[in-house]
C-alpha atoms as a PDB file:
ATOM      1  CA  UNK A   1     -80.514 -27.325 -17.411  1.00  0.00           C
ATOM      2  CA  UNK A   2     -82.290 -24.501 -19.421  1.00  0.00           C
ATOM      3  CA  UNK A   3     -82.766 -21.179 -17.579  1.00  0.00           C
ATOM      4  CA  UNK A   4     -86.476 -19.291 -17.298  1.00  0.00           C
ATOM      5  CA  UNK A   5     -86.390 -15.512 -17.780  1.00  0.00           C
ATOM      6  CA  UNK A   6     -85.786 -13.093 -15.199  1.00  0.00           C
ATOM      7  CA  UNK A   7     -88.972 -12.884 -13.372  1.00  0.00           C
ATOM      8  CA  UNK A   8     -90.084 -16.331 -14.035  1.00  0.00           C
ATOM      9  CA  UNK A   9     -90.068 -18.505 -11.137  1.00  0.00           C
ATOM     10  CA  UNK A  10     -88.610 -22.272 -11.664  1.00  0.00           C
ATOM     11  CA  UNK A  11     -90.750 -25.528 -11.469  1.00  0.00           C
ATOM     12  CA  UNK A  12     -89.908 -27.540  -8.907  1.00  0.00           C
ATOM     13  CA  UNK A  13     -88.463 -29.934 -11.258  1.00  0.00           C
ATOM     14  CA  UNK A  14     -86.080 -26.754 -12.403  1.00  0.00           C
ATOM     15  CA  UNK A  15     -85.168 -26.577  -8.698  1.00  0.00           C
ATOM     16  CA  UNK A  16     -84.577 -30.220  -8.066  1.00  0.00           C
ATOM     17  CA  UNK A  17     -82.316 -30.561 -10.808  1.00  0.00           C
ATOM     18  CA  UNK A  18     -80.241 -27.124  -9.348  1.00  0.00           C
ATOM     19  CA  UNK A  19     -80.198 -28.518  -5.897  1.00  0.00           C
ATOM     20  CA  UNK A  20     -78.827 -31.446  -7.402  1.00  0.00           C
ATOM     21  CA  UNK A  21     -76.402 -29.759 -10.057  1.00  0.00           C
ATOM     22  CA  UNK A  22     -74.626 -27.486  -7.517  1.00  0.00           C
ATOM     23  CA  UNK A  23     -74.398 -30.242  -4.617  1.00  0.00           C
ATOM     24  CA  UNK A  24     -76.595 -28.405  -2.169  1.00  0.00           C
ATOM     25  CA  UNK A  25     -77.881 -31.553  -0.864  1.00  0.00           C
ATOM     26  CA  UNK A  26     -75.621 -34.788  -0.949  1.00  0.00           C
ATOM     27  CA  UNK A  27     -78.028 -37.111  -2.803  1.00  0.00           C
ATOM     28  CA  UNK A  28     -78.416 -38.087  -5.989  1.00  0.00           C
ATOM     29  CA  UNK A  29     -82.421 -37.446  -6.528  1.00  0.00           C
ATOM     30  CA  UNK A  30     -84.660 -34.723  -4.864  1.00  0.00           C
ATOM     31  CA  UNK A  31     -88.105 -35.638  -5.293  1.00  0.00           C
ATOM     32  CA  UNK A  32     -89.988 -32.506  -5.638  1.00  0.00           C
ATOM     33  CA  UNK A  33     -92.277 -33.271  -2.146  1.00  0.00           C
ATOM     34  CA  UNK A  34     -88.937 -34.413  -0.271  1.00  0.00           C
ATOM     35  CA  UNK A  35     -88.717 -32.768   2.799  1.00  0.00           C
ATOM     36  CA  UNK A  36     -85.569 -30.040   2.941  1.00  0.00           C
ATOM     37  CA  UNK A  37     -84.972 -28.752   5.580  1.00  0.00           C
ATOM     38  CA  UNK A  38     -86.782 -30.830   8.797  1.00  0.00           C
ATOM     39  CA  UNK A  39     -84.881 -33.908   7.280  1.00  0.00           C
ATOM     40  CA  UNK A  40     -81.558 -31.764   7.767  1.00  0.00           C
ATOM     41  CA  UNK A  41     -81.129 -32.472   3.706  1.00  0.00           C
ATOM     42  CA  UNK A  42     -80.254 -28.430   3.117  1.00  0.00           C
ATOM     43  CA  UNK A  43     -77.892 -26.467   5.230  1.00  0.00           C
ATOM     44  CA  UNK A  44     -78.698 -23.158   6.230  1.00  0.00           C
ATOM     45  CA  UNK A  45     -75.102 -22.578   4.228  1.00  0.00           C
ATOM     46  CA  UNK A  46     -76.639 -24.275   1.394  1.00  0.00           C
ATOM     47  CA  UNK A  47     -79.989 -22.919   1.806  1.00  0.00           C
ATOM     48  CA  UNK A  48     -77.887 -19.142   1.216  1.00  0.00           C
ATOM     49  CA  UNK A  49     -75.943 -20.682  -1.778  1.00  0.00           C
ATOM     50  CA  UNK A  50     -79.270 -21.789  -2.846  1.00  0.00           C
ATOM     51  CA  UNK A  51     -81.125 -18.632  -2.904  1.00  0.00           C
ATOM     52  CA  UNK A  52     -77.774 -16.434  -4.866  1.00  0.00           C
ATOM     53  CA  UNK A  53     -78.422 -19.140  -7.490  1.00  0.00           C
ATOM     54  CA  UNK A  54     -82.198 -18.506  -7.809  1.00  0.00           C
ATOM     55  CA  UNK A  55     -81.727 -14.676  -7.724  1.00  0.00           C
ATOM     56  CA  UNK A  56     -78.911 -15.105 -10.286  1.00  0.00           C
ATOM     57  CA  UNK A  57     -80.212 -17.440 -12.379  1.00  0.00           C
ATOM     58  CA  UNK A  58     -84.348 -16.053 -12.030  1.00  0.00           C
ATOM     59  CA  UNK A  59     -83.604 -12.560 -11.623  1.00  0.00           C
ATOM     60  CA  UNK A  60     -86.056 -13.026  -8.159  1.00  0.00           C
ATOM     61  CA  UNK A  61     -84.912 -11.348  -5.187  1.00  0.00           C
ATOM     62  CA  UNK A  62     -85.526 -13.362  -1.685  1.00  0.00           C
ATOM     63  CA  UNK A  63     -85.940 -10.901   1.165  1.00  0.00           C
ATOM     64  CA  UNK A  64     -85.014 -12.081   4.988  1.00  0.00           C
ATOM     65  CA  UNK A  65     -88.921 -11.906   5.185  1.00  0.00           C
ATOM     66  CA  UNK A  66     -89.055 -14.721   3.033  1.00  0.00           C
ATOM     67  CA  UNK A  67     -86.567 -16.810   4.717  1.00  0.00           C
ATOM     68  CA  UNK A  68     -88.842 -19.216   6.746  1.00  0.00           C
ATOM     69  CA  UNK A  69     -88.108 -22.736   6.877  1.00  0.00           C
ATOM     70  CA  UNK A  70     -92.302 -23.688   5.360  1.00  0.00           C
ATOM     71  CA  UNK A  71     -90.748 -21.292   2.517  1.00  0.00           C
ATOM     72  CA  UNK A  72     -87.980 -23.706   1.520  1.00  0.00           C
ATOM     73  CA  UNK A  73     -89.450 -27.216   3.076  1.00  0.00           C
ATOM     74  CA  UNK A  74     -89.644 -28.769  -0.369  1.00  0.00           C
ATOM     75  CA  UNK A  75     -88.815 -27.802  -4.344  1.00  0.00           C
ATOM     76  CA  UNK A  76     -93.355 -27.443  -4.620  1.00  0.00           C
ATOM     77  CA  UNK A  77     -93.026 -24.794  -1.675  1.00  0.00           C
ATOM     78  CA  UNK A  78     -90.079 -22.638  -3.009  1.00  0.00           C
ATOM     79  CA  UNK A  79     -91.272 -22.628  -6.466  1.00  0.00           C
ATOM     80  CA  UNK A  80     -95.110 -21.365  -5.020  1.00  0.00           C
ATOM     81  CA  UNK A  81     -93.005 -18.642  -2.509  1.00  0.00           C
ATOM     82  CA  UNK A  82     -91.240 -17.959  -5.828  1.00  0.00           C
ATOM     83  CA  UNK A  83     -94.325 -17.799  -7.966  1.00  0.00           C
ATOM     84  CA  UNK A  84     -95.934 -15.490  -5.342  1.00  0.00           C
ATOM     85  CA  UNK A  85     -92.940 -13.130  -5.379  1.00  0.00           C
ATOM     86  CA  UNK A  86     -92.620 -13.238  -9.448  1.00  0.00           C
ATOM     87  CA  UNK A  87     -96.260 -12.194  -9.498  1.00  0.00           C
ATOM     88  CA  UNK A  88     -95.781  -9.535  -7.177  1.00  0.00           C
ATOM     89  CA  UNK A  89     -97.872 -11.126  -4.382  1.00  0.00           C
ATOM     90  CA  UNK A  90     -96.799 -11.477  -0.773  1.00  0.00           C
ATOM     91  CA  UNK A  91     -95.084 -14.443   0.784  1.00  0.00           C
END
């Protein structure tokens, strides 16, 4: 999987294919609408290991503000929390 630059949020096809590729979530396929965290699909454990792989690999930082479950509900909502953080907006 190719890498964005720092600053540059990941589609949600980019995050599928991480979620996937480091085993955060037990399946073989993450549709980008699937539900993450109400279906129990992403630990809070893996929801951490998650975000030090999105800050490592996208050079965005994730505050505690941002850490609300609608923020990480499916690949389409982290990459638009990650978008509005990349652009400088507010979550």
């Amino acid at each position: 999987m190719g890498t964005k630059a720092h600053g540059s949020a990941p589609s949600p096809w980019e995050l599928s294919e991480l979620l996937i590729s480091e085993d955060l979530v037990g399946v073989p396929e993450v549709p980008v609408d699937l539900p993450l965290i109400s279906s129990g699909l992403l630990a809070s454990f893996d929801l951490m290991r998650l975000i030090v792989r999105i800050e490592e690999r996208y050079g965005i930082s994730v505050a505690a503000a941002d850490l609300l479950p609608e923020n990480f509900e499916t690949c389409e909502r982290i990459t638009a929390m990650l978008e509005r953080k990349a652009g400088g907006g507010r979550p």
